[in-house]
PDB file of N, CA and C in Angstrom:
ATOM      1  N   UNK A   1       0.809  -1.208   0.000  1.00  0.00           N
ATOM      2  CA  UNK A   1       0.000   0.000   0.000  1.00  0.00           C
ATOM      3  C   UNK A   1       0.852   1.272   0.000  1.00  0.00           C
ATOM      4  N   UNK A   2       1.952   1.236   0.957  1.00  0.00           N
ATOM      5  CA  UNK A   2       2.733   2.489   0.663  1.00  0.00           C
ATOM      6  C   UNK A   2       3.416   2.145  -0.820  1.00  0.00           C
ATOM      7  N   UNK A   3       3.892   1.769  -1.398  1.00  0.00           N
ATOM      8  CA  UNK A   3       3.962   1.886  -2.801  1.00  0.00           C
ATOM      9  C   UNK A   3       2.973   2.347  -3.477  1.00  0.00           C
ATOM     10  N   UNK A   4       1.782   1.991  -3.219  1.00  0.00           N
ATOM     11  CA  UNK A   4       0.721   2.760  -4.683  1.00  0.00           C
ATOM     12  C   UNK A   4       0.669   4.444  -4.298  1.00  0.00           C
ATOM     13  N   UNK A   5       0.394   4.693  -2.207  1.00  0.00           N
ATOM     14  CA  UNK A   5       0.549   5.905  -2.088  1.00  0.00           C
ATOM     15  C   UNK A   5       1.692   6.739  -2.663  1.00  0.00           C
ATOM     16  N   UNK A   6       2.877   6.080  -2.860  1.00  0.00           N
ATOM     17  CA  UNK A   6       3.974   7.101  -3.210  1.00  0.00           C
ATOM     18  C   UNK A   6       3.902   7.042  -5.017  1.00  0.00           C
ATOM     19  N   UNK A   7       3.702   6.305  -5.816  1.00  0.00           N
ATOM     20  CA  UNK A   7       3.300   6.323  -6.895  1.00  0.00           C
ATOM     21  C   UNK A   7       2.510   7.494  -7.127  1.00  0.00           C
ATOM     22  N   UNK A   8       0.826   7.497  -6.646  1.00  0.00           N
ATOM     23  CA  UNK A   8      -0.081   8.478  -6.623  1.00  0.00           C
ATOM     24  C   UNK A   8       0.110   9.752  -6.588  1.00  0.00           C
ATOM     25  N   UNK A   9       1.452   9.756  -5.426  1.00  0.00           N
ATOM     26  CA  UNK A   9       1.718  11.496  -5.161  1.00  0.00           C
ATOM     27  C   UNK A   9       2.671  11.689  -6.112  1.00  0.00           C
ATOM     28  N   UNK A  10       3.349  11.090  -6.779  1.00  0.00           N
ATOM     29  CA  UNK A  10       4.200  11.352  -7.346  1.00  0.00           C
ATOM     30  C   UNK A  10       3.596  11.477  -9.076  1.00  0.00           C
ATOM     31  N   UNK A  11       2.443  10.704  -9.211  1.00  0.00           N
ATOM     32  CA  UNK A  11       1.467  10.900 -10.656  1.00  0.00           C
ATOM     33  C   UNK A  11       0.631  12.710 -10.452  1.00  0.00           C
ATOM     34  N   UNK A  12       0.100  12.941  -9.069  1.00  0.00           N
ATOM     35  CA  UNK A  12      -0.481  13.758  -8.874  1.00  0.00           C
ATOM     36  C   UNK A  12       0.443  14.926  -8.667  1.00  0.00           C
ATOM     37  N   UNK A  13       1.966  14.866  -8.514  1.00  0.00           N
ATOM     38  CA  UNK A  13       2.854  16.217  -8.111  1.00  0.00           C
ATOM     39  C   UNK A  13       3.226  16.753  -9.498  1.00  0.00           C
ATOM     40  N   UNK A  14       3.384  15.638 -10.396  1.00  0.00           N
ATOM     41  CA  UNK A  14       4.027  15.617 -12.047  1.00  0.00           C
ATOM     42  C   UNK A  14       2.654  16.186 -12.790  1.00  0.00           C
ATOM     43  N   UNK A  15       1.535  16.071 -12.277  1.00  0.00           N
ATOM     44  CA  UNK A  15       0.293  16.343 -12.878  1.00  0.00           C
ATOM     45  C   UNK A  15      -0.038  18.113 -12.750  1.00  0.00           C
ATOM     46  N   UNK A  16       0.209  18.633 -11.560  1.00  0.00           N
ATOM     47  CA  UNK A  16       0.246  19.663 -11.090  1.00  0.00           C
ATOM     48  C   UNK A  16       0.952  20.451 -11.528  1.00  0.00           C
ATOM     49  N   UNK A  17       2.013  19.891 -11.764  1.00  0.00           N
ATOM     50  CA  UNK A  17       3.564  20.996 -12.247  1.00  0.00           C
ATOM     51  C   UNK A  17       2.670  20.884 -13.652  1.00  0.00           C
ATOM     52  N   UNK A  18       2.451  20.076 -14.730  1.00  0.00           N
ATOM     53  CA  UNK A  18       2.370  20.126 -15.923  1.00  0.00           C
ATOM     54  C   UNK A  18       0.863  21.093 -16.196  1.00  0.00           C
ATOM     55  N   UNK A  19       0.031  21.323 -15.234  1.00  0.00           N
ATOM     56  CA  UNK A  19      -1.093  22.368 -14.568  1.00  0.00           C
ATOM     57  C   UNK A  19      -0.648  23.483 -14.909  1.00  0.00           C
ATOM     58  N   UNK A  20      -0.261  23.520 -13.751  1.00  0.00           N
ATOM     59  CA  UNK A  20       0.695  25.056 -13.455  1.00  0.00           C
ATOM     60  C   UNK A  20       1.752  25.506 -14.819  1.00  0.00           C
ATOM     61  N   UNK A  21       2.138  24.918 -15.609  1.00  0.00           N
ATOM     62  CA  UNK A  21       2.647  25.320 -16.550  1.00  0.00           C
ATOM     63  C   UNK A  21       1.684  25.824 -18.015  1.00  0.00           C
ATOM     64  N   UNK A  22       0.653  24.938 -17.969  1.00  0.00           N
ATOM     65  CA  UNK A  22      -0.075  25.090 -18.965  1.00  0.00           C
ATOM     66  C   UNK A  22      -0.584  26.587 -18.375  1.00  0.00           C
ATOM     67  N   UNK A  23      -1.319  26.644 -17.494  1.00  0.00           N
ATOM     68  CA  UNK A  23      -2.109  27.935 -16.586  1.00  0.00           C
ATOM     69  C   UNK A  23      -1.098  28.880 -16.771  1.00  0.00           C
ATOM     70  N   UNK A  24      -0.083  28.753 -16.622  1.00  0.00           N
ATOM     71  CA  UNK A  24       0.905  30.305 -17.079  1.00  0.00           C
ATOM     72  C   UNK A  24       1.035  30.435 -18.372  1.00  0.00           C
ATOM     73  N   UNK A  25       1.344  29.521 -18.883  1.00  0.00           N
ATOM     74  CA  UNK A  25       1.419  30.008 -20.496  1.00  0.00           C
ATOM     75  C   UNK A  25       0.302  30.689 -20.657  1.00  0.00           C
ATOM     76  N   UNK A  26      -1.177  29.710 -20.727  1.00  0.00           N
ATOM     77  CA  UNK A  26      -2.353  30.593 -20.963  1.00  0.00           C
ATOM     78  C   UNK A  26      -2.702  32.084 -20.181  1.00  0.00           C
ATOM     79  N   UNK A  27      -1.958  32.462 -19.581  1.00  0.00           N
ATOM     80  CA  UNK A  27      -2.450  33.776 -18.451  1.00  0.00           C
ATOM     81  C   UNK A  27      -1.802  34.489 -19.128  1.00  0.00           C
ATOM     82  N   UNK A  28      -0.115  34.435 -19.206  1.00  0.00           N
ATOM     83  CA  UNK A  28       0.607  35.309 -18.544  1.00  0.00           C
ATOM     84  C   UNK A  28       1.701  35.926 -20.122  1.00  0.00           C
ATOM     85  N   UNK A  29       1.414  35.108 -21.032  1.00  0.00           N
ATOM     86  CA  UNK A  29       1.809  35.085 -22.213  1.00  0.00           C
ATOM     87  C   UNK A  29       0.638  35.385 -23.035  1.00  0.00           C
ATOM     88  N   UNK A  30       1.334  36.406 -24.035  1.00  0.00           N
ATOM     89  CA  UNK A  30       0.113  36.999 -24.979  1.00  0.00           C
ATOM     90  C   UNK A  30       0.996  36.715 -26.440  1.00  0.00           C
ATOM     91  N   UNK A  31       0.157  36.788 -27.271  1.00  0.00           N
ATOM     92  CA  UNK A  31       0.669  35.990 -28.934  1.00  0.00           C
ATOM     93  C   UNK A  31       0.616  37.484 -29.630  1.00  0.00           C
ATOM     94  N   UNK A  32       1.868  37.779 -30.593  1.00  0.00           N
ATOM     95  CA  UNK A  32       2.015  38.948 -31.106  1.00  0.00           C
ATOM     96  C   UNK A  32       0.751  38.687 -32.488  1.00  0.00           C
ATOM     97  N   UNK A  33      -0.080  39.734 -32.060  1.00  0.00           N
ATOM     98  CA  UNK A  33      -1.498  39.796 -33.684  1.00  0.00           C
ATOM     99  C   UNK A  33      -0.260  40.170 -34.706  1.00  0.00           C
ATOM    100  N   UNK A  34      -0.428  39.458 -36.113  1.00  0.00           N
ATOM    101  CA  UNK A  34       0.348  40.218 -37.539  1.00  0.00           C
ATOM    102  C   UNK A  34      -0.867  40.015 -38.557  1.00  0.00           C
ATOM    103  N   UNK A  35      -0.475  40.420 -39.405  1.00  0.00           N
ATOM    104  CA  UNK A  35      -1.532  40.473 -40.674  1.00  0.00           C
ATOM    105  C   UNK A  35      -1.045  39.055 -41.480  1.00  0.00           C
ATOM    106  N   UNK A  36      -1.915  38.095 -42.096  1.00  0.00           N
ATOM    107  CA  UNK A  36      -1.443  37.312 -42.672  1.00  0.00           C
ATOM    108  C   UNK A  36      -2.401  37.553 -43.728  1.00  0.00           C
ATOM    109  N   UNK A  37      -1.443  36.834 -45.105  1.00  0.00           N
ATOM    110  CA  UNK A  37      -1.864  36.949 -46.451  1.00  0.00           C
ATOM    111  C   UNK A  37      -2.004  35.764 -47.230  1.00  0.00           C
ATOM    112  N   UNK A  38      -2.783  35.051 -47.434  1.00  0.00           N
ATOM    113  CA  UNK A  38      -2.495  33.743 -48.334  1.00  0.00           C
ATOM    114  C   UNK A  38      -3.099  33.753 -49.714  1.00  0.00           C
ATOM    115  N   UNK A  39      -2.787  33.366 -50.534  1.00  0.00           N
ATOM    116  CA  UNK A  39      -2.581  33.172 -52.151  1.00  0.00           C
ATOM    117  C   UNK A  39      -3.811  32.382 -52.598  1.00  0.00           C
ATOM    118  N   UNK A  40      -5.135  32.028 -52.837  1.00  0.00           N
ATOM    119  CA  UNK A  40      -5.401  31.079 -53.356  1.00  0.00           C
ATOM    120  C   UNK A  40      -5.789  30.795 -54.633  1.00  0.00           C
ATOM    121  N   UNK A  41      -5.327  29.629 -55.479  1.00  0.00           N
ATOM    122  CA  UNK A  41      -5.133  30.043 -56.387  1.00  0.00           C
ATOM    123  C   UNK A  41      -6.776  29.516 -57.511  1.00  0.00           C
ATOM    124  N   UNK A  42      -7.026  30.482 -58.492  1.00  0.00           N
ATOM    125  CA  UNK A  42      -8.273  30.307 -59.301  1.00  0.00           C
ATOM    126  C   UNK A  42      -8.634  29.057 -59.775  1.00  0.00           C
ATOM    127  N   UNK A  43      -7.893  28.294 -59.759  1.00  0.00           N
ATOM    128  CA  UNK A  43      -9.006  27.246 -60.493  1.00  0.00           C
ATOM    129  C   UNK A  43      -9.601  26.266 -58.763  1.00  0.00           C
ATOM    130  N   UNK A  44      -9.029  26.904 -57.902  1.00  0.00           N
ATOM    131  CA  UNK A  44      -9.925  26.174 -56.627  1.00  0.00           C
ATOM    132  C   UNK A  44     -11.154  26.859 -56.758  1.00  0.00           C
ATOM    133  N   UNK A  45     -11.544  28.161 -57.111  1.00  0.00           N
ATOM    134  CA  UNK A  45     -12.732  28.736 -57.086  1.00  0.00           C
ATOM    135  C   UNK A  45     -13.746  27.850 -58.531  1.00  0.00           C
ATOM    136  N   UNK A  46     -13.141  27.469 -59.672  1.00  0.00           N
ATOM    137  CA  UNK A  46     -13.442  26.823 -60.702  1.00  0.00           C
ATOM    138  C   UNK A  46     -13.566  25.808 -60.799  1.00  0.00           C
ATOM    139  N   UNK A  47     -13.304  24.584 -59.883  1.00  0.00           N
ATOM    140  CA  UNK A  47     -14.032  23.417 -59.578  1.00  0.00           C
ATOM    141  C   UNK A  47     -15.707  23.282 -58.893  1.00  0.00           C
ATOM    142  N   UNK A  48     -15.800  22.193 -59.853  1.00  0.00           N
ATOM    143  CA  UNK A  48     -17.092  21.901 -59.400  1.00  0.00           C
ATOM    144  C   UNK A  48     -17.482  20.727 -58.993  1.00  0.00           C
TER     145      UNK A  48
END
């Protein structure tokens, strides 16, 4: 039984950190807006 407990905390401490990392990226980090331009080309509009 103390084996599965130390397993558990150790699934649930690795779980947390990988939490807490996702949760900062999403907060605390912002994505630079740019203008994007893409090409498409006419005969995609010309299929039928």
């Amino acid at each position: 039984m103390p084996t599965l407990f130390r397993f558990l905390s150790v699934v649930a401490v690795i779980g947390g950190i990988i939490y807490g990392t996702i949760f900062a990226l999403a907060n605390f980090v912002s994505p630079k807006s740019r203008e994007m331009t893409v090409v498409v080309p006419a005969d995609k509009f010309l299929k039928k």
